[in-house]
N, C-alpha and C. Protein backbone atom coordinates (compact mmCIF):
# COMPACT_ATOMS: atom_id res chain seq x y z
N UNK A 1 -17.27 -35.89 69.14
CA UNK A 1 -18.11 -35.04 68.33
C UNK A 1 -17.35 -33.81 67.86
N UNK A 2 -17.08 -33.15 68.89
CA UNK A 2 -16.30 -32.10 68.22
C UNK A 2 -14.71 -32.19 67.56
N UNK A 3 -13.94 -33.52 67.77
CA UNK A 3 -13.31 -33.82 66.66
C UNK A 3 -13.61 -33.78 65.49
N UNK A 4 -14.51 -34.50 65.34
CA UNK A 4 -15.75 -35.06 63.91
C UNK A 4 -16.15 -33.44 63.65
N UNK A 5 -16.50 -32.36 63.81
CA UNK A 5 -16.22 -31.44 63.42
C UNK A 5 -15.18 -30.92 62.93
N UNK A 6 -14.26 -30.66 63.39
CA UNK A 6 -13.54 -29.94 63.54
C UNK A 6 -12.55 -30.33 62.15
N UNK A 7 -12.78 -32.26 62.18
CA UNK A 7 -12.48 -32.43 60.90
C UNK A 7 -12.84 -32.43 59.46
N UNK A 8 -14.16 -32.15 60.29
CA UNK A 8 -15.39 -31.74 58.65
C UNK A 8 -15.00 -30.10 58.34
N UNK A 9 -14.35 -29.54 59.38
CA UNK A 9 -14.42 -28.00 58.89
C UNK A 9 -12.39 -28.12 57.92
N UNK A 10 -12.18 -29.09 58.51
CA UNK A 10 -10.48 -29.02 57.92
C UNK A 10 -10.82 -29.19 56.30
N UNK A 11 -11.65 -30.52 56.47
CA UNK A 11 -11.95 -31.14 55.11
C UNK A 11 -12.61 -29.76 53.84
N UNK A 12 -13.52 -28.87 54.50
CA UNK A 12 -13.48 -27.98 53.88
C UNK A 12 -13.16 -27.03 53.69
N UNK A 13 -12.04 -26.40 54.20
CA UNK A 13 -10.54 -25.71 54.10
C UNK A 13 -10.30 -26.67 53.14
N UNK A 14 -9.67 -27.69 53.18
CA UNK A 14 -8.66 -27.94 52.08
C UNK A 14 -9.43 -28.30 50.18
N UNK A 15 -10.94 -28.48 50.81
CA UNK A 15 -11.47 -28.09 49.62
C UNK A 15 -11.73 -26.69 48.94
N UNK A 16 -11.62 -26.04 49.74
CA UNK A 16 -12.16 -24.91 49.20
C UNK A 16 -10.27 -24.29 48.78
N UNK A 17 -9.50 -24.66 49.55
CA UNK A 17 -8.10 -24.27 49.30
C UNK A 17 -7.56 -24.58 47.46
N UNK A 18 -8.55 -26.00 47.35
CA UNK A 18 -7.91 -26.09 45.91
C UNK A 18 -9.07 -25.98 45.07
N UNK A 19 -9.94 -25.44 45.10
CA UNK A 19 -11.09 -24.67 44.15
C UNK A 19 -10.15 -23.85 44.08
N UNK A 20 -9.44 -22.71 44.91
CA UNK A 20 -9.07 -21.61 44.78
C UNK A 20 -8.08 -22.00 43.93
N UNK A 21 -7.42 -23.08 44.20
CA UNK A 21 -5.75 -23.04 43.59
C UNK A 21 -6.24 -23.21 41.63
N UNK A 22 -7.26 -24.09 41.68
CA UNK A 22 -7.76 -24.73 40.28
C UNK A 22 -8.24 -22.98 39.43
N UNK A 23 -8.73 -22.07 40.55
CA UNK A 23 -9.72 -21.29 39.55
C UNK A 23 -8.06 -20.09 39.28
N UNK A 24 -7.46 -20.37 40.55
CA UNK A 24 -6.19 -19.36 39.87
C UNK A 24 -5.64 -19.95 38.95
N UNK A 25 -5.31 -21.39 38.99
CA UNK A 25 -4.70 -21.70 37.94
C UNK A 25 -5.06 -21.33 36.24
N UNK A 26 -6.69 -21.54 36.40
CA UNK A 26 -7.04 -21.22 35.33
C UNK A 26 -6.95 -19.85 34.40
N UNK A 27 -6.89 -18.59 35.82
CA UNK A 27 -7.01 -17.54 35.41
C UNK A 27 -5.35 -16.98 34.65
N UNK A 28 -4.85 -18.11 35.33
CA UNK A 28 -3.33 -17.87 35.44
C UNK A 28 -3.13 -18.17 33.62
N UNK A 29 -3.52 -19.52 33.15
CA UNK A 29 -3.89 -19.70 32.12
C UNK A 29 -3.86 -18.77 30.91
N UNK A 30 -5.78 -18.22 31.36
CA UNK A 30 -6.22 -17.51 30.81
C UNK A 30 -5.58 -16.28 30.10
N UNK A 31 -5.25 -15.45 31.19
CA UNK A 31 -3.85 -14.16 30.95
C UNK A 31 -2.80 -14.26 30.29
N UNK A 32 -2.41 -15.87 30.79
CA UNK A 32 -0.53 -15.91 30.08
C UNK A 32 -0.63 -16.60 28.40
N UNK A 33 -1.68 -17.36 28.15
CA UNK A 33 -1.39 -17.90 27.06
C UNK A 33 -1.35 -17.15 25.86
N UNK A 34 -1.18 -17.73 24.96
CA UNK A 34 -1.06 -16.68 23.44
C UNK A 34 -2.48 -16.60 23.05
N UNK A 35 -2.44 -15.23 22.35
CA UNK A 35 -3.72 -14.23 22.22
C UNK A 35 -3.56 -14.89 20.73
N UNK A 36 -4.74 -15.64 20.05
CA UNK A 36 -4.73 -16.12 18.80
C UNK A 36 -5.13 -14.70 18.15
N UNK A 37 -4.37 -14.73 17.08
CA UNK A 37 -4.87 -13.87 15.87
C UNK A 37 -6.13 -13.57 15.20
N UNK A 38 -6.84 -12.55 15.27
CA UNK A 38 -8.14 -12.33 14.79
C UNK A 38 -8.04 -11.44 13.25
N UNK A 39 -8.14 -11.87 12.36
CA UNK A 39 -8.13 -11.06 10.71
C UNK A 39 -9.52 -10.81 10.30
N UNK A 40 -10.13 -10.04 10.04
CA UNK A 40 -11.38 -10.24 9.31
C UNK A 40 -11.29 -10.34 7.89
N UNK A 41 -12.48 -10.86 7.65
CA UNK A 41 -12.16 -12.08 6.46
C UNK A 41 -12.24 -11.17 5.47
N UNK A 42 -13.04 -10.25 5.64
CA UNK A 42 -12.34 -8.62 4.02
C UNK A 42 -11.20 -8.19 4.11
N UNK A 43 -10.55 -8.68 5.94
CA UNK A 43 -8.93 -7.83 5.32
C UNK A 43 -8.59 -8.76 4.32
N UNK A 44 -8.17 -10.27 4.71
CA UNK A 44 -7.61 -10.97 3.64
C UNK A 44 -8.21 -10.69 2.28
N UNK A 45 -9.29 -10.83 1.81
CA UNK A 45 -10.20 -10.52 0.49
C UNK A 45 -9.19 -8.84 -0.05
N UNK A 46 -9.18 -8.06 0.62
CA UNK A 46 -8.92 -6.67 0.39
C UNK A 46 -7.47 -7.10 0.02
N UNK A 47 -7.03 -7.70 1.27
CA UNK A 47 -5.56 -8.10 1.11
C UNK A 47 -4.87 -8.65 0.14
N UNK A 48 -5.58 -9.90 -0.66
CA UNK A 48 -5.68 -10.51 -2.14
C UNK A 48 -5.50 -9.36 -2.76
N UNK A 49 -6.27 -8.08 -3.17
CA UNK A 49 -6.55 -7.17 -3.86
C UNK A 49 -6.01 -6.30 -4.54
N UNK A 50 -4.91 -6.30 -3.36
CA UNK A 50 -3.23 -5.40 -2.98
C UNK A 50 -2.34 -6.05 -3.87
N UNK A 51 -2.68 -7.52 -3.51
CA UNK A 51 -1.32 -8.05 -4.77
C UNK A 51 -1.88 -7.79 -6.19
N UNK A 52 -3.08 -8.63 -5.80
CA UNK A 52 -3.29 -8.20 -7.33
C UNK A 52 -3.16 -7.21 -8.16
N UNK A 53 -3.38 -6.03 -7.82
CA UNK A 53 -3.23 -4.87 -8.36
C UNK A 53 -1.71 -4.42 -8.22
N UNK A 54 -0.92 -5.00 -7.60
CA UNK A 54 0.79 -4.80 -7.81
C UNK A 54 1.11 -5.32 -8.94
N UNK A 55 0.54 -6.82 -8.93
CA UNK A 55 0.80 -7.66 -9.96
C UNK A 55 0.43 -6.99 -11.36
N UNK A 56 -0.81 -6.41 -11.40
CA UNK A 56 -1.27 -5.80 -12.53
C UNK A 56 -0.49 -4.54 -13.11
N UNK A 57 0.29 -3.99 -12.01
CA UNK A 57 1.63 -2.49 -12.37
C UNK A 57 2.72 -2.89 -13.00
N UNK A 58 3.20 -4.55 -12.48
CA UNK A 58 4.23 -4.75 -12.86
C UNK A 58 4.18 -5.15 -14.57
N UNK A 59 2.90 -5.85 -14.71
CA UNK A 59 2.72 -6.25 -16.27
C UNK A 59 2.28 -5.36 -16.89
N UNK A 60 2.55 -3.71 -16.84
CA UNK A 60 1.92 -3.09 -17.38
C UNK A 60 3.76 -2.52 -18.09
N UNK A 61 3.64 -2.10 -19.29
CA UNK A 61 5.10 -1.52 -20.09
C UNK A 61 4.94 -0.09 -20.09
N UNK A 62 6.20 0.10 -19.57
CA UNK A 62 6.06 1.85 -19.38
C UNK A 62 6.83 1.66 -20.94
N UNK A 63 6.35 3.08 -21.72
CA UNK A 63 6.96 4.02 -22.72
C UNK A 63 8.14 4.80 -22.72
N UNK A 64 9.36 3.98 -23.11
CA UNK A 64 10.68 5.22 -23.04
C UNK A 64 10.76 6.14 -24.05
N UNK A 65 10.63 7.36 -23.18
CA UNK A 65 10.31 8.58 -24.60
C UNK A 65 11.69 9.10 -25.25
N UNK A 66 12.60 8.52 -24.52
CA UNK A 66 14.03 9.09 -24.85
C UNK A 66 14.32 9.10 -26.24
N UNK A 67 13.83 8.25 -27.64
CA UNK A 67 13.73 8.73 -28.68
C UNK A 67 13.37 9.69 -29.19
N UNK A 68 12.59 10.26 -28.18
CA UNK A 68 12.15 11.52 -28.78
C UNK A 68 13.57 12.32 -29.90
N UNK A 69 14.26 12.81 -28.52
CA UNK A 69 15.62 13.43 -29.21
C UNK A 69 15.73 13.11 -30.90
N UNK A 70 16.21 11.60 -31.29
CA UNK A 70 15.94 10.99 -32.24
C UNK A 70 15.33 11.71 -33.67
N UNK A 71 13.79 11.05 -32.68
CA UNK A 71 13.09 11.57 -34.02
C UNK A 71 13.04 13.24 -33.95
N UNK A 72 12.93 13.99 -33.33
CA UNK A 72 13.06 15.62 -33.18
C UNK A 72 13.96 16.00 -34.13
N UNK A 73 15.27 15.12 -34.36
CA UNK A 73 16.39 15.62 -34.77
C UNK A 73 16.27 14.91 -36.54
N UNK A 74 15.22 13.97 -36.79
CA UNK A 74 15.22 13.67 -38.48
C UNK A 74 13.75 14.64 -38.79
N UNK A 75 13.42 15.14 -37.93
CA UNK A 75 12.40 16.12 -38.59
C UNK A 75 11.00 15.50 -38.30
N UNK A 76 10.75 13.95 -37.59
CA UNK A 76 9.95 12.88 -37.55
C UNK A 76 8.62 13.35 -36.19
N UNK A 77 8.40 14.37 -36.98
CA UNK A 77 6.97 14.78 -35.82
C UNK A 77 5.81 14.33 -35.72
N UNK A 78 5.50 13.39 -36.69
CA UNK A 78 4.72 12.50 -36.64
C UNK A 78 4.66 11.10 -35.81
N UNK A 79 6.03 10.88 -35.84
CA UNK A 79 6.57 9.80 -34.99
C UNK A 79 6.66 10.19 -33.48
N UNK A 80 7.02 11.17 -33.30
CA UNK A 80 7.13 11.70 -31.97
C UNK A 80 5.65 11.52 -31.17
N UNK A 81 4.93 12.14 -32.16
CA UNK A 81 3.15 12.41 -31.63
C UNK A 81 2.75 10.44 -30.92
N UNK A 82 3.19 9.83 -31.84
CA UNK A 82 2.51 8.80 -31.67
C UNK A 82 3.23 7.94 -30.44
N UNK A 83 4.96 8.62 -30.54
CA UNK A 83 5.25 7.78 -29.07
C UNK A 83 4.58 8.48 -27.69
N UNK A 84 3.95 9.57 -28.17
CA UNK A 84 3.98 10.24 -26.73
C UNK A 84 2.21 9.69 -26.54
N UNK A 85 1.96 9.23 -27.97
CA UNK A 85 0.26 8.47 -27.72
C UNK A 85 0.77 7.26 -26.79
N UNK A 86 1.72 6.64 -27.09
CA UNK A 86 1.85 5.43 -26.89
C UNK A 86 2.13 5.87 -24.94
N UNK A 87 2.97 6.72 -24.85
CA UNK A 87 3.21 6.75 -23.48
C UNK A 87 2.03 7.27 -22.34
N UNK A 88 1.29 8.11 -23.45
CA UNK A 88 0.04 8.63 -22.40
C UNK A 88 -1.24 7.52 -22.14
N UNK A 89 -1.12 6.43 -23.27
CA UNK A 89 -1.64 5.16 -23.18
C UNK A 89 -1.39 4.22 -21.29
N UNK A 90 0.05 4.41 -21.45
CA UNK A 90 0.82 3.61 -20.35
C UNK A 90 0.61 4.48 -19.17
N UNK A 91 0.64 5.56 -19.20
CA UNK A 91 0.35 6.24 -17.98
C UNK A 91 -0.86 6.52 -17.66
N UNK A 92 -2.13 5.90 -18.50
CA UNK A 92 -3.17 6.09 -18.01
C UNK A 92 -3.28 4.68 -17.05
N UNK A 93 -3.19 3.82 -18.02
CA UNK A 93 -3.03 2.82 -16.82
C UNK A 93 -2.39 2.28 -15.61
N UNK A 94 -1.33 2.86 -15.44
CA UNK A 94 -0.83 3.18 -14.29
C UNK A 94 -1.48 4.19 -13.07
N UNK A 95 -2.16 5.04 -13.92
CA UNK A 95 -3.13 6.25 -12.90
C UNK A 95 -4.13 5.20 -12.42
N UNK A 96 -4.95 4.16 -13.51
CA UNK A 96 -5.95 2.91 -13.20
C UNK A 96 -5.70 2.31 -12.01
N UNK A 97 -4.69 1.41 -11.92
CA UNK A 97 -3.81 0.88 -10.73
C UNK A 97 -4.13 1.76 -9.60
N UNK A 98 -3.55 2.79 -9.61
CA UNK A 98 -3.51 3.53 -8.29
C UNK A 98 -4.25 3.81 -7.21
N UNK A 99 -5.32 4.39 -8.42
CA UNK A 99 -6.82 4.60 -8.05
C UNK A 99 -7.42 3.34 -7.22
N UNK A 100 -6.87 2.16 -7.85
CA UNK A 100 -7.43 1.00 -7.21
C UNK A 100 -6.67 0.93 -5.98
N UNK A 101 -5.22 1.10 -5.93
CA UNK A 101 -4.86 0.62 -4.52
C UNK A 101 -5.08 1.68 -3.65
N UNK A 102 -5.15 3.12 -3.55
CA UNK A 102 -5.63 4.12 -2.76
C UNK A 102 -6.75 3.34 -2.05
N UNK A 103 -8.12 3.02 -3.05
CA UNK A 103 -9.04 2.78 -2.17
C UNK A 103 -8.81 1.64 -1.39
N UNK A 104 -8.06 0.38 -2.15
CA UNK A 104 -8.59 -1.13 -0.94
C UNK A 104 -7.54 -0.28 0.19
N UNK A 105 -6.32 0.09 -0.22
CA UNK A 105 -5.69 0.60 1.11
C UNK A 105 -6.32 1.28 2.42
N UNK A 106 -7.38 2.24 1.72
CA UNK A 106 -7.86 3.00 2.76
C UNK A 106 -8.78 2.40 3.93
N UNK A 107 -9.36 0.99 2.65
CA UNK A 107 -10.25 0.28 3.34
C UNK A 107 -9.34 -0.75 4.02
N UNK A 108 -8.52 -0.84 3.69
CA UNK A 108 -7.74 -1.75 4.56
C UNK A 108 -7.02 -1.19 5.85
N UNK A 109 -6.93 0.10 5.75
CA UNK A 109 -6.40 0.62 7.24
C UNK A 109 -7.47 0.65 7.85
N UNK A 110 -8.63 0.49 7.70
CA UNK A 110 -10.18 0.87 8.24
C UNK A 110 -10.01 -0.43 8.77
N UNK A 111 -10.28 -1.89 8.07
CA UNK A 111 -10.50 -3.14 8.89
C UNK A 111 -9.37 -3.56 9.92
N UNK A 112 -8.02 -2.77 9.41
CA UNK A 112 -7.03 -3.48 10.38
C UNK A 112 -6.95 -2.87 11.80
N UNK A 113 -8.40 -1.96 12.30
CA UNK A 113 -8.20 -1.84 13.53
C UNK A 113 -8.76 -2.87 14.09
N UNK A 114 -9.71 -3.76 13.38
CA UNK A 114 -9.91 -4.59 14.14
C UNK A 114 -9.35 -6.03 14.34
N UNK A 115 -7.80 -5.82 13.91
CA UNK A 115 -6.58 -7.27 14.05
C UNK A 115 -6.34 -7.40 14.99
N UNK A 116 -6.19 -8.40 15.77
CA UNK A 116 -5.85 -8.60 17.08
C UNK A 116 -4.64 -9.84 17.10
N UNK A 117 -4.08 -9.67 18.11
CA UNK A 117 -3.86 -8.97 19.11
C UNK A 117 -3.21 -7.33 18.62
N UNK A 118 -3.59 -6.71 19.55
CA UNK A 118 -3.28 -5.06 19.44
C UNK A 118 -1.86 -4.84 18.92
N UNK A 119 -0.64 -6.02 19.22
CA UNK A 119 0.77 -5.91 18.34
C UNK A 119 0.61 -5.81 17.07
N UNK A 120 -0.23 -6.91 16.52
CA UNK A 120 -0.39 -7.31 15.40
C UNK A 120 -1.12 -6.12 14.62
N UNK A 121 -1.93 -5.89 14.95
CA UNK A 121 -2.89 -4.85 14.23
C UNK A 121 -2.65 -3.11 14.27
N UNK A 122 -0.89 -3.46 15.00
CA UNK A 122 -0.13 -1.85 14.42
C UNK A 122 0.29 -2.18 13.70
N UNK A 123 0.98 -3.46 12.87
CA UNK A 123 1.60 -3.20 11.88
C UNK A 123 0.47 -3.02 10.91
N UNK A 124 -0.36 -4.02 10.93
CA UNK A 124 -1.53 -4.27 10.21
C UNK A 124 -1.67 -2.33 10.05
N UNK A 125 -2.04 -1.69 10.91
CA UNK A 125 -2.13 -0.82 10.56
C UNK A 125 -1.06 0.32 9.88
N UNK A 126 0.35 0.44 10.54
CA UNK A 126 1.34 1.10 9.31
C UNK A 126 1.57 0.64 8.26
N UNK A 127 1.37 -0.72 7.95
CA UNK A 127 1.68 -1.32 6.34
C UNK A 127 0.46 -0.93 5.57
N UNK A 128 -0.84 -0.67 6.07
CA UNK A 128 -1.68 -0.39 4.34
C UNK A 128 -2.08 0.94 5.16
N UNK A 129 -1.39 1.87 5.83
CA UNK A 129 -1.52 3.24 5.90
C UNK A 129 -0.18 3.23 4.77
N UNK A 130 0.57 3.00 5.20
CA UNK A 130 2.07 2.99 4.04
C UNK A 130 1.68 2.88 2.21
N UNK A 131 0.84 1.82 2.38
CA UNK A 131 0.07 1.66 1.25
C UNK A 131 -0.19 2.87 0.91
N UNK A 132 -1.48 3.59 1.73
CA UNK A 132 -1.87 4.58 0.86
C UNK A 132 -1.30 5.53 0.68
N UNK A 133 -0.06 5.69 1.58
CA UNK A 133 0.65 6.94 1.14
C UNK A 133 1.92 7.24 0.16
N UNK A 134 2.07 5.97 -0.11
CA UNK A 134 2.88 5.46 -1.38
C UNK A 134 2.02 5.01 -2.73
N UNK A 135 0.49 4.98 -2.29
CA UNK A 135 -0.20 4.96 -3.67
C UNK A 135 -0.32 6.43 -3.69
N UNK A 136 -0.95 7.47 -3.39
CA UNK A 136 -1.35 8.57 -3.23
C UNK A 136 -0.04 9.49 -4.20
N UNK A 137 1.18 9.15 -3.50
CA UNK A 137 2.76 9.91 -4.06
C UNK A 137 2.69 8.99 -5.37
N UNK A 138 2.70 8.12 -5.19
CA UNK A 138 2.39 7.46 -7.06
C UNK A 138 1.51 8.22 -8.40
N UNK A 139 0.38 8.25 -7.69
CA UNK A 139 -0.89 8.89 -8.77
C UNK A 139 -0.01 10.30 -8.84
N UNK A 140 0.00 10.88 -7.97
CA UNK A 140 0.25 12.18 -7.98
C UNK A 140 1.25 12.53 -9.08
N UNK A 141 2.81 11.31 -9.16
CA UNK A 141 3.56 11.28 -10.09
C UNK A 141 3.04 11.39 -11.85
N UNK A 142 2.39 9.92 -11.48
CA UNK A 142 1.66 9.74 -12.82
C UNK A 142 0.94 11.21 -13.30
N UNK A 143 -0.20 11.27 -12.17
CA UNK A 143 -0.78 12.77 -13.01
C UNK A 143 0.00 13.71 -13.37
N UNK A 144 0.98 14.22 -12.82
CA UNK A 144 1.98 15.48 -13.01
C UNK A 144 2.71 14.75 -14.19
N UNK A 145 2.99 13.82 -14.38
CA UNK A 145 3.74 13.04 -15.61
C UNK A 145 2.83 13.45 -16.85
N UNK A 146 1.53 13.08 -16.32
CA UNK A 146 0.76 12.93 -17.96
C UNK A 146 0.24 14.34 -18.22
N UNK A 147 0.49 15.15 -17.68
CA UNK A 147 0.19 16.99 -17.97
C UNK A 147 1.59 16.92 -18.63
N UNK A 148 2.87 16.38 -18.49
CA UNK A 148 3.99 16.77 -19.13
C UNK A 148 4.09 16.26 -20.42
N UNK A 149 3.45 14.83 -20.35
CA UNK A 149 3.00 14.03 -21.70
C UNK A 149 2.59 14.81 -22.43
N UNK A 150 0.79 15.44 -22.01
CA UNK A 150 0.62 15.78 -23.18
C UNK A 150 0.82 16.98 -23.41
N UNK A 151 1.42 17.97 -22.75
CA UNK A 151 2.25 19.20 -23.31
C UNK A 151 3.47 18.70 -24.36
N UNK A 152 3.75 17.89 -24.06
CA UNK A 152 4.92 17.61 -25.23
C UNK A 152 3.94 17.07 -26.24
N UNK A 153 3.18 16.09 -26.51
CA UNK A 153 2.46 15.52 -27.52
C UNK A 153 1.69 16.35 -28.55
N UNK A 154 1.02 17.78 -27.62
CA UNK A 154 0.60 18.96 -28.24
C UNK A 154 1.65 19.67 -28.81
N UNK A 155 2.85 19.68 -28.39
CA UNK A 155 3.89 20.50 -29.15
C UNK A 155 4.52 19.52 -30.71
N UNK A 156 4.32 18.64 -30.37
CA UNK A 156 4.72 17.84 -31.81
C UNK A 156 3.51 17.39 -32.40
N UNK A 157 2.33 17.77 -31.89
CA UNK A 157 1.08 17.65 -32.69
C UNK A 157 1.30 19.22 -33.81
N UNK A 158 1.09 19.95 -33.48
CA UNK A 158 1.49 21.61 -33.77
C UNK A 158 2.80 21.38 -34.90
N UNK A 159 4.31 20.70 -34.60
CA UNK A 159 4.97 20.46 -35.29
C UNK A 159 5.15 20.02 -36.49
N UNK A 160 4.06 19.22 -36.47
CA UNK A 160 3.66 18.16 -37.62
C UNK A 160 2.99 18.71 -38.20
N UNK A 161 1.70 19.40 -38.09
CA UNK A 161 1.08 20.27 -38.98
C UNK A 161 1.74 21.41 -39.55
N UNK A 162 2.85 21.65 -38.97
CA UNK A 162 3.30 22.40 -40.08
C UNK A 162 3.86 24.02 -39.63
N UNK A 163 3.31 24.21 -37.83
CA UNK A 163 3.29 25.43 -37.10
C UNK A 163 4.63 25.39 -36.77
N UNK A 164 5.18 26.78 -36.31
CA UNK A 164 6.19 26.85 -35.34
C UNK A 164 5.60 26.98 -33.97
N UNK A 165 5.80 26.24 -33.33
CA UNK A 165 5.20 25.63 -32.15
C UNK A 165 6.29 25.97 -31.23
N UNK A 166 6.17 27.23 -30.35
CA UNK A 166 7.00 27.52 -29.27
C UNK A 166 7.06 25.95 -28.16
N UNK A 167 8.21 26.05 -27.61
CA UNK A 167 8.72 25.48 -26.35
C UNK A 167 6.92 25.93 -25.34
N UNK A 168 6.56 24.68 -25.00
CA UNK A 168 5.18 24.75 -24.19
C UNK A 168 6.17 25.71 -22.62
N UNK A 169 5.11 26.44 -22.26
CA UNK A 169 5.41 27.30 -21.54
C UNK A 169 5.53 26.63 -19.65
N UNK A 170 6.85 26.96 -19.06
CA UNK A 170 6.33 26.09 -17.37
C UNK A 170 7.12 24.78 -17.95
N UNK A 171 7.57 24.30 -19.14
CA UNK A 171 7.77 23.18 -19.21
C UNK A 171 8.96 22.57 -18.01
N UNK A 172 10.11 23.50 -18.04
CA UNK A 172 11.08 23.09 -17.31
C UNK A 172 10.32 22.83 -16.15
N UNK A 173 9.73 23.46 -15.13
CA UNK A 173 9.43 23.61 -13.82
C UNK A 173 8.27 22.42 -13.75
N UNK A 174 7.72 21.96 -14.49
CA UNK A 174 6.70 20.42 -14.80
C UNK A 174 7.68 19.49 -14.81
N UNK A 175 8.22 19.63 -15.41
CA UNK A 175 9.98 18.43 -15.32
C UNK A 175 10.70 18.40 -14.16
N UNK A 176 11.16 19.26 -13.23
CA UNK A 176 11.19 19.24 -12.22
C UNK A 176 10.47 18.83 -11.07
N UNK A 177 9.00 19.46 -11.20
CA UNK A 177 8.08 18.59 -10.60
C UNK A 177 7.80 17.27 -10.61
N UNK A 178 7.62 16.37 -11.56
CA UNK A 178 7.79 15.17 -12.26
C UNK A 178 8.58 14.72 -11.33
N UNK A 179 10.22 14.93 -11.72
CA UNK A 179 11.12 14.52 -10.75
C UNK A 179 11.46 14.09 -9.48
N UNK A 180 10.93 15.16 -8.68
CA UNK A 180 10.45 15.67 -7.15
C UNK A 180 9.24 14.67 -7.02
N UNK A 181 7.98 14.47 -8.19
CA UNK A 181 7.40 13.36 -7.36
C UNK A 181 8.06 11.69 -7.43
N UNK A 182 8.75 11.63 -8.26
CA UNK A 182 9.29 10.11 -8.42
C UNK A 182 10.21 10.15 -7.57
N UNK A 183 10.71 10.56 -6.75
CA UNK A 183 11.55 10.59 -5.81
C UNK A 183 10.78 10.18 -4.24
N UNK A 184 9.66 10.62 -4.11
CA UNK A 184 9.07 10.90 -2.86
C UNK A 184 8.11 9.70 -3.38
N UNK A 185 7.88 9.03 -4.26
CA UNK A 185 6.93 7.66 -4.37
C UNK A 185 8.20 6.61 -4.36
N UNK A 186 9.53 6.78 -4.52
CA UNK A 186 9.93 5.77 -4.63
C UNK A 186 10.51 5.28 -3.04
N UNK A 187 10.56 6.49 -2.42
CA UNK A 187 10.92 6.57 -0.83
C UNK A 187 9.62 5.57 -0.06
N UNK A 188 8.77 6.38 -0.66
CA UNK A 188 7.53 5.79 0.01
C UNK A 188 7.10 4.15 -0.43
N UNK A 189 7.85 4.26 -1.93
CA UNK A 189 7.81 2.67 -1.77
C UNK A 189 8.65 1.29 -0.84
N UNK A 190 9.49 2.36 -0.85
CA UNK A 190 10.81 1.83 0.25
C UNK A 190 9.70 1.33 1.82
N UNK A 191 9.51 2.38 2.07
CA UNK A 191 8.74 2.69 3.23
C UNK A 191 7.38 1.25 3.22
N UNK A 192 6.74 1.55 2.34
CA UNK A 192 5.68 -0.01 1.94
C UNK A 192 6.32 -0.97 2.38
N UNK A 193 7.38 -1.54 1.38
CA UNK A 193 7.72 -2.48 1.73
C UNK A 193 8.27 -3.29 2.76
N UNK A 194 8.84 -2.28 3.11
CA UNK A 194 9.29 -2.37 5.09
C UNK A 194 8.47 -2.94 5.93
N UNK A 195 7.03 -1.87 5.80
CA UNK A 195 6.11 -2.35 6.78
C UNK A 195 5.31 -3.26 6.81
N UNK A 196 5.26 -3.83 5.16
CA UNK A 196 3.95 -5.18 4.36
C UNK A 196 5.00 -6.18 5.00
N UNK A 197 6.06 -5.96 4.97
CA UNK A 197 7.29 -7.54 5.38
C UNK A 197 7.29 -7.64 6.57
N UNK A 198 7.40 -6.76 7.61
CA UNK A 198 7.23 -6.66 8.89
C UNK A 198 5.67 -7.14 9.52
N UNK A 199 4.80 -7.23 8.64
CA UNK A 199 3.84 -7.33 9.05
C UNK A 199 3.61 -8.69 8.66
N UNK A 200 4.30 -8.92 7.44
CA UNK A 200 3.77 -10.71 7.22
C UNK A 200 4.46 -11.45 7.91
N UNK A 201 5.37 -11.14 8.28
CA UNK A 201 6.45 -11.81 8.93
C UNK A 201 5.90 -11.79 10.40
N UNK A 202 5.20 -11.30 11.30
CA UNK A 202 4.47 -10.83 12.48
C UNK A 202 3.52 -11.80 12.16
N UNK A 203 2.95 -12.38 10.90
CA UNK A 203 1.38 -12.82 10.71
C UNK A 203 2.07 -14.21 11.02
N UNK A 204 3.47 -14.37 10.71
CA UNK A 204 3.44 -16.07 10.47
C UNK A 204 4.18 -16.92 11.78
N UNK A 205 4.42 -15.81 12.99
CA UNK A 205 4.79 -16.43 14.10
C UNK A 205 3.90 -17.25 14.71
């Protein structure tokens, strides 16, 4: 009898020994395996959004005003007026663009806290923070560009009618500015691209 015990109590030791081993195993599992990727389905939608609107900068034709000189110098102030129409044309739509990627960006650093795993969803998060701070140094260009536009466009508007039309006043120091921002958007585009590649490249392991 108390054999017959003693082996009913072994029998459940060694059952209960590999419940334990089965439920560690599982937990063991659980912890070590790979953390699948979680995107919410507006980042991608938002994410679409981003190209698109790159795509839409690149097909857009900037205005080289460097004729100006040119026509300034055959007396052609009429011609001048209309390239600088033509360029304040191009830089409005470029300000268009911007405006658009500022916002999906902003909204896109908003959804990418919720990317998972937590690796994933820092880049997720420095690449469309990068975004917005390379759209933001963009507009900023453009706008300070198109105050220089149409100070020049008003000075050969004035020309053409017939005025002596002083040198617009601040002009140099707007040209400089100008400068100073295309410098600090093109860094920052540097900077974008770094972190959108790093991050797709993270998406496709």
């Amino acid at each position: 009898m108390e054999s017959s015990r003693a082996s009913h109590r072994f029998r459940r030791l060694i059952a209960s020994a590999l419940l334990a081993a089965a439920i560690g195993g599982g937990l063991a599992y659980y912890f070590l395996r790979p953390i699948r990727p979680f995107i919410p389905p507006q980042f991608l939608e938002r994410r679409a959004a981003v190209t698109k609107a790159l795509e839409e900068l690149e097909r857009i034709e900037d205005v080289d005003i460097q004729p100006l000189t040119e026509l300034e110098a055959k007396s052609d102030f009429e011609g001048a007026v209309t390239l600088m129409a033509r360029a304040l044309t191009a830089n409005r739509a470029y300000e268009n663009v911007m405006a658009t990627l500022i916002l999906v960006g902003d909204e896109l650093g908003t959804l990418a806290l919720a990317v998972k795993p937590d690796s994933l969803g820092e880049k997720a998060i420095e690449a469309f923070s990068s975004l917005s701070r390379f759209a933001e140094a963009e507009r900023r260009y453009y706008q300070d560009r198109r105050a220089l536009y149409e100070k020049t466009e008003n000075y050969y508007a004035g020309r053409a009618a017939g005025e002596s039309a002083a040198v617009p006043e601040h002009l140099a120091d707007l040209v400089e500015r100008v400068n100073a921002d295309l410098e600090e958007a093109e860094r920052l585009k540097r900077d974008f691209k770094a972190a959108i590649k790093a991050f797709d490249e993270a998406m496709q392991r």
